[in-house]
N, C-alpha and C. Protein backbone atom coordinates (compact mmCIF):
# COMPACT_ATOMS: atom_id res chain seq x y z
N UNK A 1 88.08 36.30 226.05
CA UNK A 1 87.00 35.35 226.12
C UNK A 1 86.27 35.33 224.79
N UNK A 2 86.03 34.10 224.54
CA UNK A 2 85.25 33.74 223.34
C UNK A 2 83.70 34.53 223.30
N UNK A 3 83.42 35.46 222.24
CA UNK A 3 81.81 35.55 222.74
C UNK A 3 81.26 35.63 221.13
N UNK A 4 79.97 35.71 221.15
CA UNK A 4 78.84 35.98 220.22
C UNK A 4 77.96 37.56 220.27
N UNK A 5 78.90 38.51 219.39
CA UNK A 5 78.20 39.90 219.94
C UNK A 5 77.54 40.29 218.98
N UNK A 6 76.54 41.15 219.21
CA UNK A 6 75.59 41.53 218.03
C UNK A 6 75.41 43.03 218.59
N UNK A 7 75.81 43.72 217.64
CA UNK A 7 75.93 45.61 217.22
C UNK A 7 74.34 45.67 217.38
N UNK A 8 73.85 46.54 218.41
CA UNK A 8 72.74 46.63 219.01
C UNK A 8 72.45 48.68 218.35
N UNK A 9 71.53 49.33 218.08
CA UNK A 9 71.18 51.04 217.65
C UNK A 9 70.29 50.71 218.25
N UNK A 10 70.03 51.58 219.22
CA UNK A 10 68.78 52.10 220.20
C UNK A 10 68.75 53.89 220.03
N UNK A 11 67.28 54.07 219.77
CA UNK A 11 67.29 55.31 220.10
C UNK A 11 65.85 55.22 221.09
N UNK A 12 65.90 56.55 221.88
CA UNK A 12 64.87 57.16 222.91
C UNK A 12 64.61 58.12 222.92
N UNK A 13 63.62 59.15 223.72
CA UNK A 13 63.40 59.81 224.31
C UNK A 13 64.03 60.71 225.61
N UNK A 14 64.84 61.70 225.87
CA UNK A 14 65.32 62.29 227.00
C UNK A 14 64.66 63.51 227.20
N UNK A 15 64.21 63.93 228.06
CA UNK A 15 63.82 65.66 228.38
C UNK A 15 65.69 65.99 228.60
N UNK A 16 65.59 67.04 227.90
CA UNK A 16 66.93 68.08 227.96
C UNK A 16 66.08 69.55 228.19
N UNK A 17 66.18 69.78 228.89
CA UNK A 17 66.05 71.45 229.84
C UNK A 17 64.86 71.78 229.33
N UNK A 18 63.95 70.48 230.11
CA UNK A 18 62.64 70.71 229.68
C UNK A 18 61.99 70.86 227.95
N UNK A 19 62.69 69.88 227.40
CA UNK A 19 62.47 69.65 225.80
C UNK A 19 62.83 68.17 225.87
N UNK A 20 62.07 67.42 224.89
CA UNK A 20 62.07 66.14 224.33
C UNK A 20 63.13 65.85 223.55
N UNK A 21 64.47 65.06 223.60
CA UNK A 21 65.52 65.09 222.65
C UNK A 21 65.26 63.89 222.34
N UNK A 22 65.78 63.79 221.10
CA UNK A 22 65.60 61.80 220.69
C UNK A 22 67.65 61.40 220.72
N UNK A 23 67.69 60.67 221.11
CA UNK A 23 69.06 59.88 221.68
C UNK A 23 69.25 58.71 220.62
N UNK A 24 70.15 58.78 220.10
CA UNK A 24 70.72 57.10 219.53
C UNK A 24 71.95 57.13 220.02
N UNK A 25 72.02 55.61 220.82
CA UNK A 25 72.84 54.94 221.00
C UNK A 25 73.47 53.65 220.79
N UNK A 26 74.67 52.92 220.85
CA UNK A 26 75.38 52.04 220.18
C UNK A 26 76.19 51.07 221.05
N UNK A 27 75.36 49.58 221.37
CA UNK A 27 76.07 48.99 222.35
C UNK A 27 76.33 47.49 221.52
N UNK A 28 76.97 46.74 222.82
CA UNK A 28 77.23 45.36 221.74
C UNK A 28 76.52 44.18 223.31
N UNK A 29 75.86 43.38 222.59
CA UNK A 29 74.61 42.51 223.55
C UNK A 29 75.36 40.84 223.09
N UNK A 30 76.07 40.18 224.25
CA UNK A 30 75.84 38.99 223.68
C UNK A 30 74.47 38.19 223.47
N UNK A 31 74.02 37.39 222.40
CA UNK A 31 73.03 36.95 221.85
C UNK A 31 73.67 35.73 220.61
N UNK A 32 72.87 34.69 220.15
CA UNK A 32 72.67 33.97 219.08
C UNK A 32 71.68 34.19 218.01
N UNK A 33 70.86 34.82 218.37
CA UNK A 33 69.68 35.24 217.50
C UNK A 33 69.53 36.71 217.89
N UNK A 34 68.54 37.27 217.17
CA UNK A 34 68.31 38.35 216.42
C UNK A 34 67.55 38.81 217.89
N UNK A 35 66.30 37.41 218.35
CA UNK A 35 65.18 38.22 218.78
C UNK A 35 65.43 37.60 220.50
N UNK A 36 66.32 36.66 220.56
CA UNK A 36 67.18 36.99 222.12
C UNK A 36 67.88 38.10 222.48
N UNK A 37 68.56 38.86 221.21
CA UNK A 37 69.43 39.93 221.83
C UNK A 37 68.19 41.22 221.93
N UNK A 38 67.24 41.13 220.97
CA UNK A 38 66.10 42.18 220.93
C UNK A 38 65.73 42.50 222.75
N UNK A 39 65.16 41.00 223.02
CA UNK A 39 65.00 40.92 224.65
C UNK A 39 65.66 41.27 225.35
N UNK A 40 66.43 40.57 225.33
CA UNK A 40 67.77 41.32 226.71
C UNK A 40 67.77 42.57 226.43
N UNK A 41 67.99 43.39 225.38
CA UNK A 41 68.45 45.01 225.06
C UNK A 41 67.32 45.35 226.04
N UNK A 42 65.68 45.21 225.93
CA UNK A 42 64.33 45.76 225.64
C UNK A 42 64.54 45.56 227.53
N UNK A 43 65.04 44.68 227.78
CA UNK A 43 64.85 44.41 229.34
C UNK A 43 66.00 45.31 230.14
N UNK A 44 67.14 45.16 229.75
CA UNK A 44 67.55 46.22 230.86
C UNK A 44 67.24 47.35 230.49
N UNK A 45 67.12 48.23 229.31
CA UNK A 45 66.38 49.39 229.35
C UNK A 45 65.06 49.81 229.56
N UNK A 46 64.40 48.59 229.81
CA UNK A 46 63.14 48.95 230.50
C UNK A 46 63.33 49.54 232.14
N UNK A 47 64.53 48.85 232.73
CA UNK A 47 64.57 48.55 234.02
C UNK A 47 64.95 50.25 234.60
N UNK A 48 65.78 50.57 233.20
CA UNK A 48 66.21 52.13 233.00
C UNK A 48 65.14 53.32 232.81
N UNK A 49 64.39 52.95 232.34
CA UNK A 49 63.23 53.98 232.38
C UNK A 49 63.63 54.87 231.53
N UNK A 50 63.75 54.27 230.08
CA UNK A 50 64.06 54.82 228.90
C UNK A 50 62.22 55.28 228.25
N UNK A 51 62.28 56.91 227.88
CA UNK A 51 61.09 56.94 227.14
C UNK A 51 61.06 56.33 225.87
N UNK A 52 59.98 56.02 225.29
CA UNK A 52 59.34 55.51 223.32
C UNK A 52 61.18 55.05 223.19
N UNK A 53 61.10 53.61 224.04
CA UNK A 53 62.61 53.05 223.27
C UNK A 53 62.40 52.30 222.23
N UNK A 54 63.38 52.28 221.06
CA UNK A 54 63.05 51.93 220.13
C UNK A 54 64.57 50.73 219.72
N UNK A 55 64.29 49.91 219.26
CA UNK A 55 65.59 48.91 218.75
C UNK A 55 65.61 49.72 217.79
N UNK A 56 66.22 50.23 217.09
CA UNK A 56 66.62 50.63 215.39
C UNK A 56 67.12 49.95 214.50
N UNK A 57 67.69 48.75 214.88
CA UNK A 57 69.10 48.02 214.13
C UNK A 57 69.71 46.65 214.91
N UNK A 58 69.96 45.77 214.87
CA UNK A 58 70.44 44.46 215.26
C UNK A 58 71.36 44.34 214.08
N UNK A 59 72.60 43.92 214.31
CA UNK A 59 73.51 43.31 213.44
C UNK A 59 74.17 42.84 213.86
N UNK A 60 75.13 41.54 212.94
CA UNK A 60 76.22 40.55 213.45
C UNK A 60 77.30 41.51 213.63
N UNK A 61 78.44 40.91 214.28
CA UNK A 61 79.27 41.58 214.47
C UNK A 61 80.66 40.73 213.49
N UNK A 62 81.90 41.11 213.78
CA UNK A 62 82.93 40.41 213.27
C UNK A 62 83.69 40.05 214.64
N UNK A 63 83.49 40.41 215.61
CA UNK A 63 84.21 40.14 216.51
C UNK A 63 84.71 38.78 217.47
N UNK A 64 85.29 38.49 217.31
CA UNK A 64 86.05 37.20 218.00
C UNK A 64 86.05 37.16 219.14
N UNK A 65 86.59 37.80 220.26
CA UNK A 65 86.85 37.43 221.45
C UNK A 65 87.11 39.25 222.02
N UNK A 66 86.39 39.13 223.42
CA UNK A 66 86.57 40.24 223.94
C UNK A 66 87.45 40.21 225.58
N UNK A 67 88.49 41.03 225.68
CA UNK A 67 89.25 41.29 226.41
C UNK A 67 88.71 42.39 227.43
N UNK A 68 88.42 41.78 228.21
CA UNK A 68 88.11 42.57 229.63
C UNK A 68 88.97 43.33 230.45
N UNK A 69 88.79 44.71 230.82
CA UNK A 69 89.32 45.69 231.59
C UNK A 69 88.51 45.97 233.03
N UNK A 70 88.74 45.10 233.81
CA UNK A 70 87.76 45.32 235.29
C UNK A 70 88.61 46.12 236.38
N UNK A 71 89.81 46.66 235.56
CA UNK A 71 90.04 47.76 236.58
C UNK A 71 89.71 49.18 236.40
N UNK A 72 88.90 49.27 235.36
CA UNK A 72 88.03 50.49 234.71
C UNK A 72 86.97 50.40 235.03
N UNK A 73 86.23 51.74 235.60
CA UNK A 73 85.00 51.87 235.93
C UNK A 73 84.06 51.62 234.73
N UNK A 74 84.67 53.15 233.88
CA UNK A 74 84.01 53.38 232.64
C UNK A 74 84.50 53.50 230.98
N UNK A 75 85.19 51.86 231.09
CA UNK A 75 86.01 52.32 229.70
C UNK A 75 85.60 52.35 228.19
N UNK A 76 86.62 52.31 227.62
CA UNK A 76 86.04 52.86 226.17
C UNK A 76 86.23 51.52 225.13
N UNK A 77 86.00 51.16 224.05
CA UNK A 77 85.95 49.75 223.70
C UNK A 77 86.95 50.42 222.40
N UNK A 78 87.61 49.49 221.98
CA UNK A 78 88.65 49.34 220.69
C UNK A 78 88.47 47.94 219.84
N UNK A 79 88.08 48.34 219.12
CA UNK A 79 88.23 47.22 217.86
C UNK A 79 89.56 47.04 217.49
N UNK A 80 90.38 45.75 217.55
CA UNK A 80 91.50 45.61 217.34
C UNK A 80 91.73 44.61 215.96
N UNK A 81 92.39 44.72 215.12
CA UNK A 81 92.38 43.23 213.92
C UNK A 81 93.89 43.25 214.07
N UNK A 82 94.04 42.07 213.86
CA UNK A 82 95.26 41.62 213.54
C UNK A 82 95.23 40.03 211.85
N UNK A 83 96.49 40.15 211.67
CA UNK A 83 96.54 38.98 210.64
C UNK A 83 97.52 38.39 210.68
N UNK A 84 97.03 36.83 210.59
CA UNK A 84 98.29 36.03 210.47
C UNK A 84 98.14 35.36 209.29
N UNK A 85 99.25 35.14 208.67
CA UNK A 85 99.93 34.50 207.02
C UNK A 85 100.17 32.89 207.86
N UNK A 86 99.50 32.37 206.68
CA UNK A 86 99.81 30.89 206.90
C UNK A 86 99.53 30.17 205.17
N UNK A 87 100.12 28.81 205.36
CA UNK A 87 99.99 28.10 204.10
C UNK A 87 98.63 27.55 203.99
N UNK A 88 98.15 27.37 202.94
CA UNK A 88 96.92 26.35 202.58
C UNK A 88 97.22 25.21 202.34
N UNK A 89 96.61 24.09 202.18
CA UNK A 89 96.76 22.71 201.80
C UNK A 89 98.03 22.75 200.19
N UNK A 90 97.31 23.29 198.93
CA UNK A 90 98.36 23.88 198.46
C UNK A 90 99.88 24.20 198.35
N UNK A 91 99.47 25.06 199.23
CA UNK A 91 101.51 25.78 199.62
C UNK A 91 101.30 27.59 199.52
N UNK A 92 99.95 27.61 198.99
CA UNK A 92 100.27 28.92 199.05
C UNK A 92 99.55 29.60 200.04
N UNK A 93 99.95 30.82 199.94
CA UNK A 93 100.23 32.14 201.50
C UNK A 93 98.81 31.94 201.22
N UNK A 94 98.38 32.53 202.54
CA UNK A 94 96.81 33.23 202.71
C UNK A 94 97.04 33.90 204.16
N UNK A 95 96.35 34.44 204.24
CA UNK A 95 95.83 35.71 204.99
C UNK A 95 94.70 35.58 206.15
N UNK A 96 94.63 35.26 207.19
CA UNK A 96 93.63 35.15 208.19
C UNK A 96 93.63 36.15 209.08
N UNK A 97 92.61 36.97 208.78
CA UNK A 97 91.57 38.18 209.92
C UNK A 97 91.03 37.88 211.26
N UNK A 98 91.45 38.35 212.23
CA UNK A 98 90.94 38.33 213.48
C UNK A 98 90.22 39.85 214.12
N UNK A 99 89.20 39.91 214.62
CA UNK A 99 88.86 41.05 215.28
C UNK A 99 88.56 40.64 216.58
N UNK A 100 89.27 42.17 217.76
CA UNK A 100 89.08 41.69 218.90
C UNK A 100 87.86 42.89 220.16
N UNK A 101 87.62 42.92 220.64
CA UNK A 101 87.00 43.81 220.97
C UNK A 101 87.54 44.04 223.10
N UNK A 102 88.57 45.37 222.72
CA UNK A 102 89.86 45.19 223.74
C UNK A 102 88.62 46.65 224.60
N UNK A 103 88.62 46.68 226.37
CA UNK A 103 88.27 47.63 226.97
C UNK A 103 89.57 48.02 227.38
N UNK A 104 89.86 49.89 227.14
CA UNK A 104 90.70 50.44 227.82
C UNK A 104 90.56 51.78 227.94
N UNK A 105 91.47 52.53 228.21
CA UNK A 105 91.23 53.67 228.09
C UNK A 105 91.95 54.55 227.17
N UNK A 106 92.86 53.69 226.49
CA UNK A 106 93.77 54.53 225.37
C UNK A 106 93.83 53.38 224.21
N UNK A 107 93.99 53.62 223.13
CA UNK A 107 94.91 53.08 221.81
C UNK A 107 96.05 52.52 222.58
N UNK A 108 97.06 52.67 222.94
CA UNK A 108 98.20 52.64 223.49
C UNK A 108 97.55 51.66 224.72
N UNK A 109 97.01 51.51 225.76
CA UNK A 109 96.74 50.28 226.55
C UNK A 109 96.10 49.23 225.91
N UNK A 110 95.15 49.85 224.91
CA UNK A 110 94.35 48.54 224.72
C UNK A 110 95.54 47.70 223.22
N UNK A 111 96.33 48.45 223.20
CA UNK A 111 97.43 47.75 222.23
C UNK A 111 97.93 46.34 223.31
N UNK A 112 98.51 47.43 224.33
CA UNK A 112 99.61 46.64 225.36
C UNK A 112 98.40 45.36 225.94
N UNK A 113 97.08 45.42 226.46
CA UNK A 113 96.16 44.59 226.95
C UNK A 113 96.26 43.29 226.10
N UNK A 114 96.18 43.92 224.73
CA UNK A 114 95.63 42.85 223.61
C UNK A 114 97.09 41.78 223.79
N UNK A 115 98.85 42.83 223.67
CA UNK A 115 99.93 41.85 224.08
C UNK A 115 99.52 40.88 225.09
N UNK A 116 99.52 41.43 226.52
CA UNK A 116 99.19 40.37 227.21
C UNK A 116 98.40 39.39 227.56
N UNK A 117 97.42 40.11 226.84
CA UNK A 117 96.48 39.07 226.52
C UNK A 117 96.96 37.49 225.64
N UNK A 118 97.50 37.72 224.59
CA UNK A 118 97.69 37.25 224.01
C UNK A 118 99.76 36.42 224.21
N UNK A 119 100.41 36.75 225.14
CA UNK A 119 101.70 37.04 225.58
C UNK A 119 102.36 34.70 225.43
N UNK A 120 100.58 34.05 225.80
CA UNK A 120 101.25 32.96 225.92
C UNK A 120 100.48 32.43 224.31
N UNK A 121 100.44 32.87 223.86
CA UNK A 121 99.69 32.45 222.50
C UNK A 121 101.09 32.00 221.84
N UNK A 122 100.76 30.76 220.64
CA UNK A 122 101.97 30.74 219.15
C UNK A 122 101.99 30.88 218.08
N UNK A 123 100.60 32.08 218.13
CA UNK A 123 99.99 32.04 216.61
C UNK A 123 101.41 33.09 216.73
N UNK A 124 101.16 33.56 215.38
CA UNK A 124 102.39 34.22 214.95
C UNK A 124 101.38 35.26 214.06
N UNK A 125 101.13 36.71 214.94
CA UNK A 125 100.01 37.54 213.78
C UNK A 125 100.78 39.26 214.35
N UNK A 126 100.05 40.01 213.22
CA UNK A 126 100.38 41.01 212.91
C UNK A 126 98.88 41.73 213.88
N UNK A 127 99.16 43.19 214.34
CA UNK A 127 98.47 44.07 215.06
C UNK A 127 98.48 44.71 213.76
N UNK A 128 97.01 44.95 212.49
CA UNK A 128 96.94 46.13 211.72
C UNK A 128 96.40 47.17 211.82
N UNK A 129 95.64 47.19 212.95
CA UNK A 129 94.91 47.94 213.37
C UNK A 129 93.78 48.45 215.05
N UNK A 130 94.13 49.41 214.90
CA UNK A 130 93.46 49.46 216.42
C UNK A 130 92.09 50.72 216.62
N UNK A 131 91.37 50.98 216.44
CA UNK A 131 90.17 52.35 216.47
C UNK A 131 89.25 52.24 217.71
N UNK A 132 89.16 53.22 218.13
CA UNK A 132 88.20 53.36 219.30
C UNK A 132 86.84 53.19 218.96
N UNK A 133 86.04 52.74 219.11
CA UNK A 133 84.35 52.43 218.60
C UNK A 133 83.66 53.37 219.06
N UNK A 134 82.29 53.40 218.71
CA UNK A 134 81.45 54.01 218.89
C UNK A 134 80.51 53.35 220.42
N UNK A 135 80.84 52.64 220.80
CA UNK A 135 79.84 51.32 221.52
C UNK A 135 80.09 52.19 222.94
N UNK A 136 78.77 52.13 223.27
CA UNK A 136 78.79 52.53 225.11
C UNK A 136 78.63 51.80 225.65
N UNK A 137 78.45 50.27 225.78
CA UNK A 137 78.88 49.35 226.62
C UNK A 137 78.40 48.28 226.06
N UNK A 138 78.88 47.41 227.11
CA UNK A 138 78.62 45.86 226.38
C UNK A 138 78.02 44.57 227.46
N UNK A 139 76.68 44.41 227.02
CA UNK A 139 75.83 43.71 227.71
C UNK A 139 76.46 41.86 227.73
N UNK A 140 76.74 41.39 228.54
CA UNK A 140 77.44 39.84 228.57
C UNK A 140 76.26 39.21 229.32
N UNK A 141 76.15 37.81 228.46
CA UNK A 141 75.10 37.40 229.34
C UNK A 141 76.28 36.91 230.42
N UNK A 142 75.55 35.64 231.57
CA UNK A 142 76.29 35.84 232.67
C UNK A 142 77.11 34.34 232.34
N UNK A 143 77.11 33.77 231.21
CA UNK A 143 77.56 32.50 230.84
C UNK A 143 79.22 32.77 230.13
N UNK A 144 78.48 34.18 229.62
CA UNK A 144 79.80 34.68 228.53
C UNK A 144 80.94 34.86 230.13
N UNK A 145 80.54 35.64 230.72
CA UNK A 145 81.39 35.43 232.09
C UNK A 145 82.27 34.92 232.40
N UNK A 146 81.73 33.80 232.60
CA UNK A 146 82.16 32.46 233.28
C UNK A 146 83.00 31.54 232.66
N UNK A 147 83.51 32.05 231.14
CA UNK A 147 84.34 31.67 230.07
C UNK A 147 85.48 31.25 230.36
């Protein structure tokens, strides 16, 4: 599915065994602006009962389209790129970057996901890369959904 994600740094407040720890964490919020995704973040972690939460960071992302895993409770997110070679007006080669943002639970599924995902496609592209992220989940509004 097509989305608009923006790399969200939150840090908080946790008591750990009766001590104050400060927490940063790393999610991805669909949003168009800076200070829609601010909201949504600020709102479900309010709902969480996060102590002194703090946004730290908003940034664009590179990501293209995210591939959903809804037979995982709790999976892990993979940044995937691939490239496809094509001509320019010209004649000559160029190089086009895609990033995908695949839920699975291995390198190795979210490879095979991204295939089938992609199984009726005719682009003609290369898998260069696949890394597990840092991201603990990923907030969709309910439009991105419905894609």
């Amino acid at each position: 599915m097509n989305v608009n994600l923006m790399s969200v740094k939150i840090s908080y407040s946790k008591d750990v065994d009766g001590k104050q720890k400060k927490v940063n964490e790393n999610y991805l919020v669909s949003g168009w602006s800076f200070g829609v995704t601010e909201k949504n973040i600020e709102d479900f972690f309010t709902k969480e009962v996060y102590e002194n939460l703090i946004v730290e960071d908003i940034s664009r992302t590179k990501i293209e389209e995210f591939v959903p895993n809804e037979k995982l409770e709790e999976p892990k997110f993979y940044s995937l790129k691939t490239a496809t070679t094509y001509l320019d007006d010209n004649g000559k080669e160029k190089i086009q970057k895609h990033t995908y943002l695949i839920a699975s639970d291995s390198t190795e599924n979210a490879t095979n996901s991204f295939k089938d995902y992609t199984a009726n496609s005719t682009e003609d592209f290369t898998i260069v890369g696949v890394v597990e992220t840092n991201v603990l989940d990923i907030f969709l509004s309910e439009s991105d959904w419905n894609k």
